[in-house]
N, C-alpha and C. Protein backbone atom coordinates (compact mmCIF):
# COMPACT_ATOMS: atom_id res chain seq x y z
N UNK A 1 126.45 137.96 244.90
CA UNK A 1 127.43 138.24 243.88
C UNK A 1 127.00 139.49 243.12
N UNK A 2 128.07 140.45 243.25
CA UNK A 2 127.65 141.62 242.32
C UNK A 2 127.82 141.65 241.35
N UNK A 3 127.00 142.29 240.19
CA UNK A 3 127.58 142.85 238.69
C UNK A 3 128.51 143.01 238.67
N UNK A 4 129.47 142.49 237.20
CA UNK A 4 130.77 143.18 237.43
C UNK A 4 129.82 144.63 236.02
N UNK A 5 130.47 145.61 236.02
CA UNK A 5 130.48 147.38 235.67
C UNK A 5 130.19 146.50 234.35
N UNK A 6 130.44 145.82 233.54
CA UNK A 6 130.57 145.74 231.85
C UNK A 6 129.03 145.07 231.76
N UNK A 7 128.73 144.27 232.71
CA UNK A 7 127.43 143.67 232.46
C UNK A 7 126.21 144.34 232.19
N UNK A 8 125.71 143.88 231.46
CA UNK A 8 124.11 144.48 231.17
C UNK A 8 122.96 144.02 232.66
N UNK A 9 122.53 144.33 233.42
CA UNK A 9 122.17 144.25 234.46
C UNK A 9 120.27 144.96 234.18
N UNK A 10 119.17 144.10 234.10
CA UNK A 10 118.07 144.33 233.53
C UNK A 10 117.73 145.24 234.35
N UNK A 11 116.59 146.48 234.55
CA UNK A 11 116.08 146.99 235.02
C UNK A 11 114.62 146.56 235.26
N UNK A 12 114.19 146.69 236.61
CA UNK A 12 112.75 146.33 237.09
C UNK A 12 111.99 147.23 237.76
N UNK A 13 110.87 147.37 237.39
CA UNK A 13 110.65 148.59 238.15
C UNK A 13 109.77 148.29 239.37
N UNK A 14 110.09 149.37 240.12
CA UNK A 14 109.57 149.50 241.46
C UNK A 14 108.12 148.84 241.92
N UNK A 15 107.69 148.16 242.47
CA UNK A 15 106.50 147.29 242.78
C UNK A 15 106.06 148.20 243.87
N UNK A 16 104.41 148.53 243.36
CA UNK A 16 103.49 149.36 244.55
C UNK A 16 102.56 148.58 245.09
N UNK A 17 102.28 147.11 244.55
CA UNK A 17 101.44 146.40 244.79
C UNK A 17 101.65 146.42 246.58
N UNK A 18 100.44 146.14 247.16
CA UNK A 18 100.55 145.83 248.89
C UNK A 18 100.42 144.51 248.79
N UNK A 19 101.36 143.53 249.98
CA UNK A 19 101.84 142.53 250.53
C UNK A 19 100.57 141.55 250.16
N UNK A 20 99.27 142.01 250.99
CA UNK A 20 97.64 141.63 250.84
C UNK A 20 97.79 140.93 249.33
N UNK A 21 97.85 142.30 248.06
CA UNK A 21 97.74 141.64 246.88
C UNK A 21 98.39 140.97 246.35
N UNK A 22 99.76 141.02 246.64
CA UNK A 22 100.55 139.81 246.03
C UNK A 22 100.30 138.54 246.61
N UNK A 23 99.58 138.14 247.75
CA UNK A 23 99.52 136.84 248.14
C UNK A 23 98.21 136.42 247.49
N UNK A 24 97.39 137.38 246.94
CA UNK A 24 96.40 137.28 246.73
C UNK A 24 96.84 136.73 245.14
N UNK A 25 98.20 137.00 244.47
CA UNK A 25 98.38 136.22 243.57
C UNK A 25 98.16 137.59 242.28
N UNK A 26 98.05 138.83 242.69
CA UNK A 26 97.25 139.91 241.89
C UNK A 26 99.22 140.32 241.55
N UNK A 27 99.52 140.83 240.23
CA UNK A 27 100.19 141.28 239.75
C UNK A 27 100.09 142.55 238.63
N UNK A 28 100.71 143.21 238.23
CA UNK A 28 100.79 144.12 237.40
C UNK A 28 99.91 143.86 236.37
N UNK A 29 99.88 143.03 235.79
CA UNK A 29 99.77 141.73 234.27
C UNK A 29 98.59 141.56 234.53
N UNK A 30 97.64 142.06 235.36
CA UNK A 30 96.31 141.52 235.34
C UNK A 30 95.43 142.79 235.83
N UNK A 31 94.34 143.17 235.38
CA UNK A 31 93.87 144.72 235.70
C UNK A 31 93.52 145.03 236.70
N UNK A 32 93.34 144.58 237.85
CA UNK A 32 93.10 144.58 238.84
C UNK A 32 94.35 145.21 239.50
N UNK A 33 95.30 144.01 239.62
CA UNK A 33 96.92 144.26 239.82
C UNK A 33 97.28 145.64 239.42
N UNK A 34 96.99 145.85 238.05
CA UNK A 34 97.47 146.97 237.55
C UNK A 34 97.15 148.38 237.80
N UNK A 35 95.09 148.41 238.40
CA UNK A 35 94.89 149.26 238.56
C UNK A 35 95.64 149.34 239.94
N UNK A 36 95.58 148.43 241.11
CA UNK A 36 96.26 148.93 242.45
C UNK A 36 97.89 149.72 242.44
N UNK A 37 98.35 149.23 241.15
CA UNK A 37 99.51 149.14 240.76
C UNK A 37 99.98 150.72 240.64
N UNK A 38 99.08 151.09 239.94
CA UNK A 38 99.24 152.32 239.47
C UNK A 38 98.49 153.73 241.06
N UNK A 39 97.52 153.08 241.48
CA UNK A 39 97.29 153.99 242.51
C UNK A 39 97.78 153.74 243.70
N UNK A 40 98.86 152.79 244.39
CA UNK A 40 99.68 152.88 244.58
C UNK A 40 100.78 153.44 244.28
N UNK A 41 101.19 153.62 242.95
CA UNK A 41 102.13 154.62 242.74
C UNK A 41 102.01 156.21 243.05
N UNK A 42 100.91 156.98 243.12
CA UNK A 42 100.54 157.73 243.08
C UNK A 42 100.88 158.89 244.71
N UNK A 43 101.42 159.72 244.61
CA UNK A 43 102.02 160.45 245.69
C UNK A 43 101.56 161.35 246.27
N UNK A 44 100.80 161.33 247.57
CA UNK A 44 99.77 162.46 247.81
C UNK A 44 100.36 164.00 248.15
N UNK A 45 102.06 163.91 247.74
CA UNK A 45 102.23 165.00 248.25
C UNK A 45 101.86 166.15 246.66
N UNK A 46 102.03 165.53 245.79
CA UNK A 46 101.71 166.17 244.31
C UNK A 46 100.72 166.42 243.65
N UNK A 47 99.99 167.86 243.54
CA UNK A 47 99.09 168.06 242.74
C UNK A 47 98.26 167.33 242.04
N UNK A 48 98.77 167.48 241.05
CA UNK A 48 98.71 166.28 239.68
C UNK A 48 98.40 164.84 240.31
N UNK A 49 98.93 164.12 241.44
CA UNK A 49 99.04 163.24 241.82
C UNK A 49 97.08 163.10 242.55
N UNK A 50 97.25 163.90 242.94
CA UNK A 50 95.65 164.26 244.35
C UNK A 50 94.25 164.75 243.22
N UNK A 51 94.56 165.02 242.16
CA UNK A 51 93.84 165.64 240.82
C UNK A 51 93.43 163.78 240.71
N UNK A 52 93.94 163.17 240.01
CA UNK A 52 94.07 161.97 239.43
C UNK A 52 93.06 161.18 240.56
N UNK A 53 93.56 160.98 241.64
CA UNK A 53 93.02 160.34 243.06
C UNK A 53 91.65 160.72 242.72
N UNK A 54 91.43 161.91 243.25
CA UNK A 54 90.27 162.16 243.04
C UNK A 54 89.10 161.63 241.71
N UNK A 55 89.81 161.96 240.70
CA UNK A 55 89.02 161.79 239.26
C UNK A 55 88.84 160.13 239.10
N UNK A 56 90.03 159.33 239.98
CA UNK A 56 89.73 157.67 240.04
C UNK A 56 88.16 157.80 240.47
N UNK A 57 88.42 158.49 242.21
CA UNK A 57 86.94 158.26 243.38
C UNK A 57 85.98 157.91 242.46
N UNK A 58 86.12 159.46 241.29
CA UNK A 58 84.84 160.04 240.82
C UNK A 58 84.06 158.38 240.34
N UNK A 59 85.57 158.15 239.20
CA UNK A 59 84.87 157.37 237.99
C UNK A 59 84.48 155.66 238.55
N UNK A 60 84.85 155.21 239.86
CA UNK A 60 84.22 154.56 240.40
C UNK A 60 83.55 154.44 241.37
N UNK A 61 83.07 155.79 242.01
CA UNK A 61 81.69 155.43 242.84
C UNK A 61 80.65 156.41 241.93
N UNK A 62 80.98 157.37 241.15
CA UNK A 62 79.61 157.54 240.26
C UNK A 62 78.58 156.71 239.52
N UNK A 63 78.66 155.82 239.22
CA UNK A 63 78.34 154.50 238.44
C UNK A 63 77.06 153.83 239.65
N UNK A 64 77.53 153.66 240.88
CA UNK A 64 77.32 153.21 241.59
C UNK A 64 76.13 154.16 242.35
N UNK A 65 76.48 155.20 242.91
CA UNK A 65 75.33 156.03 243.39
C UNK A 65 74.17 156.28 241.79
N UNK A 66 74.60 156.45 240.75
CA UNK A 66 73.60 156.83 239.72
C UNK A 66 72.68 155.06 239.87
N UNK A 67 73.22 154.06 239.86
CA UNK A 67 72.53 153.01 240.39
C UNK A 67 71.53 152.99 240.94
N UNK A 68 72.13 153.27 242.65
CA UNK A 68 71.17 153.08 243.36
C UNK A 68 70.40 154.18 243.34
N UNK A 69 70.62 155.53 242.85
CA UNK A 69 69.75 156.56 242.67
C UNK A 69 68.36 156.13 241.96
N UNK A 70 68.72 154.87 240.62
CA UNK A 70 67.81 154.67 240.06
C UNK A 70 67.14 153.55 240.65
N UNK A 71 67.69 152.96 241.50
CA UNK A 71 66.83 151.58 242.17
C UNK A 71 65.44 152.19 243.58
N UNK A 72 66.23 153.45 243.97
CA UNK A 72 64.99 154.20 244.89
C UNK A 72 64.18 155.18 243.67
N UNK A 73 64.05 155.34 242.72
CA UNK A 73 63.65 156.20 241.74
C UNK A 73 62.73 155.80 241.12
């Protein structure tokens, strides 16, 4: 049944989550969800878009090599 034109008809927005995470029960509403949520959204054909990608990589595997840098150190 369609809208009839006078109705207020809610808007939802577009879901980037992958199939995997929604069964996994992961949604927007939860940070996990949210972070996939959002880098899923993200469009590799756009600058700005591949800038961002990158600066994610950075800010979660730097953490991680400075780690183990310090566990052989």
């Amino acid at each position: 049944m369609e809208p009839r034109e006078d109705e207020d008809v809610p808007w939802v927005p577009p879901q980037h989550l992958p199939a995997d995470a929604r069964r996994l029960g992961l949604s927007p509403l939860v940070p996990d969800g949210a972070l996939l949520e959002f880098a899923g959204s993200l469009d590799g054909s756009r600058l700005s878009h591949r800038i961002v990608a990158w600066v994610l990589l950075v800010a979660f595997v730097l953490p991680v090599l400075l780690t183990f840098l310090r566990i052989l150190g």
